[in-house]
Protein backbone atom coordinates (compact mmCIF):
# COMPACT_ATOMS: atom_id res chain seq x y z
CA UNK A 1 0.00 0.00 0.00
CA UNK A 2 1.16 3.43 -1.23
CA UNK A 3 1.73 6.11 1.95
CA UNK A 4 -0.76 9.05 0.75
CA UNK A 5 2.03 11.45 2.85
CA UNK A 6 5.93 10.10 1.90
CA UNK A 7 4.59 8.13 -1.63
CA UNK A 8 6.67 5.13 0.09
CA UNK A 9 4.93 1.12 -0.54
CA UNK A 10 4.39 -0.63 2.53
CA UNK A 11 3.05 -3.72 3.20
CA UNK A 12 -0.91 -4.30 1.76
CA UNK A 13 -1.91 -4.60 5.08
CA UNK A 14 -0.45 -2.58 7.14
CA UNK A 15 -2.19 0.40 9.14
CA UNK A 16 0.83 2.61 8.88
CA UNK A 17 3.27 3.90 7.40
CA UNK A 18 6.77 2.47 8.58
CA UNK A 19 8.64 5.40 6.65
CA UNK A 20 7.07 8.25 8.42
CA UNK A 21 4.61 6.81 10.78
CA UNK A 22 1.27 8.25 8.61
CA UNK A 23 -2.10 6.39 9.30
CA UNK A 24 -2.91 4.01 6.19
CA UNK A 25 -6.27 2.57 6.86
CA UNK A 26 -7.73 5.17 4.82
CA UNK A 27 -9.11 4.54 1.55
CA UNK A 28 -7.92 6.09 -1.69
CA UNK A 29 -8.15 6.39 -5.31
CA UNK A 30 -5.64 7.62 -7.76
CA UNK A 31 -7.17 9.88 -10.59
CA UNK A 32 -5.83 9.84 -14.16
CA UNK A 33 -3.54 12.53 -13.39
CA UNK A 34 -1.86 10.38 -10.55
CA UNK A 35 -3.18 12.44 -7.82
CA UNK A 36 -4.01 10.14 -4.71
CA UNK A 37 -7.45 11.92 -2.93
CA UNK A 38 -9.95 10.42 -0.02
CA UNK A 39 -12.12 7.27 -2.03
CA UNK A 40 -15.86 8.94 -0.43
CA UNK A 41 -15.02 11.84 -2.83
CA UNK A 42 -16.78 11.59 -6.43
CA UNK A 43 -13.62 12.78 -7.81
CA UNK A 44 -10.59 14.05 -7.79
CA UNK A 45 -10.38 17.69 -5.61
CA UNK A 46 -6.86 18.50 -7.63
CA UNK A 47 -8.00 18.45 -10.97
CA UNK A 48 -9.94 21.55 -12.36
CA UNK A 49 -13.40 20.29 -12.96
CA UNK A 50 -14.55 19.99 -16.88
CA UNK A 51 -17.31 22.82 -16.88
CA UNK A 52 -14.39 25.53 -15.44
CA UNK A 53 -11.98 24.04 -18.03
CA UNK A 54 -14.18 24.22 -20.93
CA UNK A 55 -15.49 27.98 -19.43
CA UNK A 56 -11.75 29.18 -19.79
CA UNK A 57 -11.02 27.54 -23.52
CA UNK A 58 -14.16 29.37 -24.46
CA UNK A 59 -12.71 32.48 -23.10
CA UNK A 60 -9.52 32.26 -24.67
CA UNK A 61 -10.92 31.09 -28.04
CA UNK A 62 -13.37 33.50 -28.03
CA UNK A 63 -11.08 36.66 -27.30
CA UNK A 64 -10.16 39.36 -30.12
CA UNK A 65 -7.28 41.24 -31.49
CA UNK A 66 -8.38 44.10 -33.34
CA UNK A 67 -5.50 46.20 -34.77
CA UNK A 68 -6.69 49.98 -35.12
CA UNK A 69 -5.91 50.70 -38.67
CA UNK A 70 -5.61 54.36 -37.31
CA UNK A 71 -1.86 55.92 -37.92
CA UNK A 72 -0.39 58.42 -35.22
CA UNK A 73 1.98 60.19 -37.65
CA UNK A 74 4.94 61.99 -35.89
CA UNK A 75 7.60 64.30 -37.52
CA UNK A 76 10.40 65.30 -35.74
CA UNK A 77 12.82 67.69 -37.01
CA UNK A 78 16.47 67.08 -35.84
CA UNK A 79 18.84 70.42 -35.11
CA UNK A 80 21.02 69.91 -38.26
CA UNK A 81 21.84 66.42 -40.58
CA UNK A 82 24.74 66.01 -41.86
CA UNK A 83 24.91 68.30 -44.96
CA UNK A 84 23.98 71.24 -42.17
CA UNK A 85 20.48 71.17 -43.08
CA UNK A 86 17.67 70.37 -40.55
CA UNK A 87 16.44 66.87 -40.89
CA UNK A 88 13.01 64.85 -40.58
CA UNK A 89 12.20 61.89 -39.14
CA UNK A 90 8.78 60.26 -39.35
CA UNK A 91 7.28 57.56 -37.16
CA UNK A 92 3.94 55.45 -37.58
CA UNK A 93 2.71 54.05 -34.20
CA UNK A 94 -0.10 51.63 -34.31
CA UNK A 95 -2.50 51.19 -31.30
CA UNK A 96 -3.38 47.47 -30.42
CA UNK A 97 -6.99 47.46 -28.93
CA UNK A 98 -7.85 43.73 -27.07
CA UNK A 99 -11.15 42.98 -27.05
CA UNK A 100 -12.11 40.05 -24.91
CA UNK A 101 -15.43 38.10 -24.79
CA UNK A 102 -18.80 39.96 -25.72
CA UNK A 103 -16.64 43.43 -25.83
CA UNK A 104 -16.79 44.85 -29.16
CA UNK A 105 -14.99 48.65 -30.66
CA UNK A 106 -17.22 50.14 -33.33
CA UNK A 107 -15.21 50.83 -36.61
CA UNK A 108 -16.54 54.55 -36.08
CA UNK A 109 -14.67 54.45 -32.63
CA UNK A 110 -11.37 53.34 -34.68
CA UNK A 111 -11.40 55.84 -37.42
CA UNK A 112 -12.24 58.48 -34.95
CA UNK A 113 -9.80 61.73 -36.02
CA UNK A 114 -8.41 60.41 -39.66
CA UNK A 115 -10.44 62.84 -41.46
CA UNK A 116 -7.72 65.51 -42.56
CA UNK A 117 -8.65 68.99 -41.90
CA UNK A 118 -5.59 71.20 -43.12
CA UNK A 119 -1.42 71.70 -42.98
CA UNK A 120 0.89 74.16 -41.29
CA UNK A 121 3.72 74.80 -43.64
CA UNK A 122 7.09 76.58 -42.71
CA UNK A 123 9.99 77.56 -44.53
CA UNK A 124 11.88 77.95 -41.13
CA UNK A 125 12.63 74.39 -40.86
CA UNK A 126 13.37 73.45 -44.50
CA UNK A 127 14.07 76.34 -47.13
CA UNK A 128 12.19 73.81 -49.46
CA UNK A 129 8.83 73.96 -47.43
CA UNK A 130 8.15 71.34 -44.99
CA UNK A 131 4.24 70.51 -44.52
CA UNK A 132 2.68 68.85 -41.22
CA UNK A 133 -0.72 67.41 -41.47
CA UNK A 134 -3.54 68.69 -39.14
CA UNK A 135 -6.40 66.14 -38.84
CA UNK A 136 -9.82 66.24 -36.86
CA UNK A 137 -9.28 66.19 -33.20
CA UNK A 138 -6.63 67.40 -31.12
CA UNK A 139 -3.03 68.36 -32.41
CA UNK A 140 -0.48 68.61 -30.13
CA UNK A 141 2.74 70.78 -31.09
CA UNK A 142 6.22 70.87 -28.91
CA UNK A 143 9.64 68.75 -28.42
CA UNK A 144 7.97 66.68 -25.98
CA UNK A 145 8.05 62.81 -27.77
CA UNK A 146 4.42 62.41 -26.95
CA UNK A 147 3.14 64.81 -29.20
CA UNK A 148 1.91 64.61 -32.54
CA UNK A 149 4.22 67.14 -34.29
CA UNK A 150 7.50 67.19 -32.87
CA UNK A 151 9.95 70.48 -33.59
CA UNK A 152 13.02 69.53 -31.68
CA UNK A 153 14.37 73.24 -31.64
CA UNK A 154 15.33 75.04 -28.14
CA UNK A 155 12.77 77.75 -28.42
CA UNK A 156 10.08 75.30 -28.77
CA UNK A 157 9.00 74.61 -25.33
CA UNK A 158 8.00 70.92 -24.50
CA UNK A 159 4.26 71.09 -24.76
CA UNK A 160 3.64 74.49 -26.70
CA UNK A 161 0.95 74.57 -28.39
CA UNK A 162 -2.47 72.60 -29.06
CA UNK A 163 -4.88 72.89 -32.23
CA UNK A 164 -8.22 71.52 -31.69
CA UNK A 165 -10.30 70.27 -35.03
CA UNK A 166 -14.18 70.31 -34.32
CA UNK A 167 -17.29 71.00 -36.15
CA UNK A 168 -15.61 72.98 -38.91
CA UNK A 169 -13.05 75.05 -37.34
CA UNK A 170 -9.96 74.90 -35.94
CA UNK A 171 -9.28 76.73 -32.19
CA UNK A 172 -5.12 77.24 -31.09
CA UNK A 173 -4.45 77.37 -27.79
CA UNK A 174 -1.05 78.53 -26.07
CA UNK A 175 0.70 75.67 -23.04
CA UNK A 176 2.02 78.09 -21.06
CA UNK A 177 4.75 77.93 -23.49
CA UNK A 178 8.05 79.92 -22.22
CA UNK A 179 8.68 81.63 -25.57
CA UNK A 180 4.88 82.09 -26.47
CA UNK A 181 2.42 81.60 -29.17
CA UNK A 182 1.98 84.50 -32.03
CA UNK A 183 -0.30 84.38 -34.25
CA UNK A 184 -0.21 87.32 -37.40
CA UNK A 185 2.30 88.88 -35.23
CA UNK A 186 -0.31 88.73 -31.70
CA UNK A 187 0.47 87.00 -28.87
CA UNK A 188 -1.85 84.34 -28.45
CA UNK A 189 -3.35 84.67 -24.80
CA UNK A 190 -6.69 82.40 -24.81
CA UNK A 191 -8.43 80.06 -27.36
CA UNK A 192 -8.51 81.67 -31.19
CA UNK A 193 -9.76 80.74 -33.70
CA UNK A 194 -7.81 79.79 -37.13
CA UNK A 195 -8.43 81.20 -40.30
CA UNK A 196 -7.18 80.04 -43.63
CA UNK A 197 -3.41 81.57 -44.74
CA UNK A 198 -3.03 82.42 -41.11
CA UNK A 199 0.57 82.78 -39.79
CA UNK A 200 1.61 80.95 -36.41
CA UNK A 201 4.72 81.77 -34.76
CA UNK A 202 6.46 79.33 -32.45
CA UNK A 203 10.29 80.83 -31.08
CA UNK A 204 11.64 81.89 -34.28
CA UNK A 205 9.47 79.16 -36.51
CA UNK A 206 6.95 80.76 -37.93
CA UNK A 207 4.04 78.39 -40.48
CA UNK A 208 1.51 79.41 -42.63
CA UNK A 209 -1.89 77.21 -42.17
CA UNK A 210 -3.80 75.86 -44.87
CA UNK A 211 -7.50 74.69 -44.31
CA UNK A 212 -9.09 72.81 -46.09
């Protein structure tokens, strides 16, 4: 007889164990797993029980990945490339939006701010023209990485300014930025809003917007 406590054989008839003393009158069973577990039990108290098994695979099978076709496009300009000229650098981040059982995310909810509204253009950063893209929604300008236009100049302050895109116009908004926001020359102090060929200074880096 197998000791339920050491795993040691021991005589079949013996009452207990002479390995580490346990009591072996008590009846077992052995499920398929190998698990030894009292015989007055309908099974074994180790192994998960089907219904929560099968109520986890479902879970698991049933779980989405939806990748959010949406692009966050970032430019940031460098201080000077190689040939002495100021540089770009563009990167695409994706968002990956889990959606587990009954959860859903409406397509609407995904596409949510693609719609493009307008461009800034300067002639500051490139002598060539460099355009950034303004779409619907919020458009944050400043050398911190987390924004969506990134101007890595020193007169830029980190979070400088914000444009916000709604129901057909476009509203600027200073961050407390240490060098200020002008806009045709007039220091931005509250929310204004943009017209079309409008001329926004940042530091020294001045942009013409186009609306579309």
């Amino acid at each position: 007889m197998k000791c339920l406590s050491c795993g040691k054989e021991n005589m079949q008839n013996a009452k207990f164990c002479k390995f580490c003393g346990a009591q072996l009158a008590v009846k077992h069973k052995t499920c398929s797993n190998g698990h030894n577990y009292d015989a007055n039990l309908e099974q074994c108290p180790y192994c998960p029980r089907a219904e929560v098994t099968a109520t986890i695979t479902k879970a698991i099978t049933s779980a989405k990945t939806i990748i959010d076709r949406k692009d966050d496009i970032k430019t940031n300009v460098s201080e000077k490339g190689s040939a002495g000229k100021a540089e770009t650098r563009t990167v695409i981040d994706k968002k990956t939006v889990i959606v587990g059982g009954e959860t859903s995310t409406s397509e609407e909810t995904l596409s949510e701010g693609n719609h493009l509204v307008g461009w800034l253009v300067s002639f500051d950063l490139d002598p060539a023209g460099k355009d950034f893209k303004i779409f619907e929604g919020r458009t944050k300008i400043g050398r911190n990485p987390t924004n969506n236009i990134i101007i890595d100049k020193p007169e830029i302050s980190d979070d400088h300014v914000l444009l916000v895109s709604r129901d057909n116009k476009i509203i600027i908004q200073d961050q407390l930025s240490a060098n200020g926001t002008y806009l045709n020359g007039k220091k931005v102090d509250e929310r204004t809003e943009l017209k079309d060929d409008d001329v926004i200074k940042l530091g020294s880096i001045s942009f013409k917007i186009k609306i579309i």
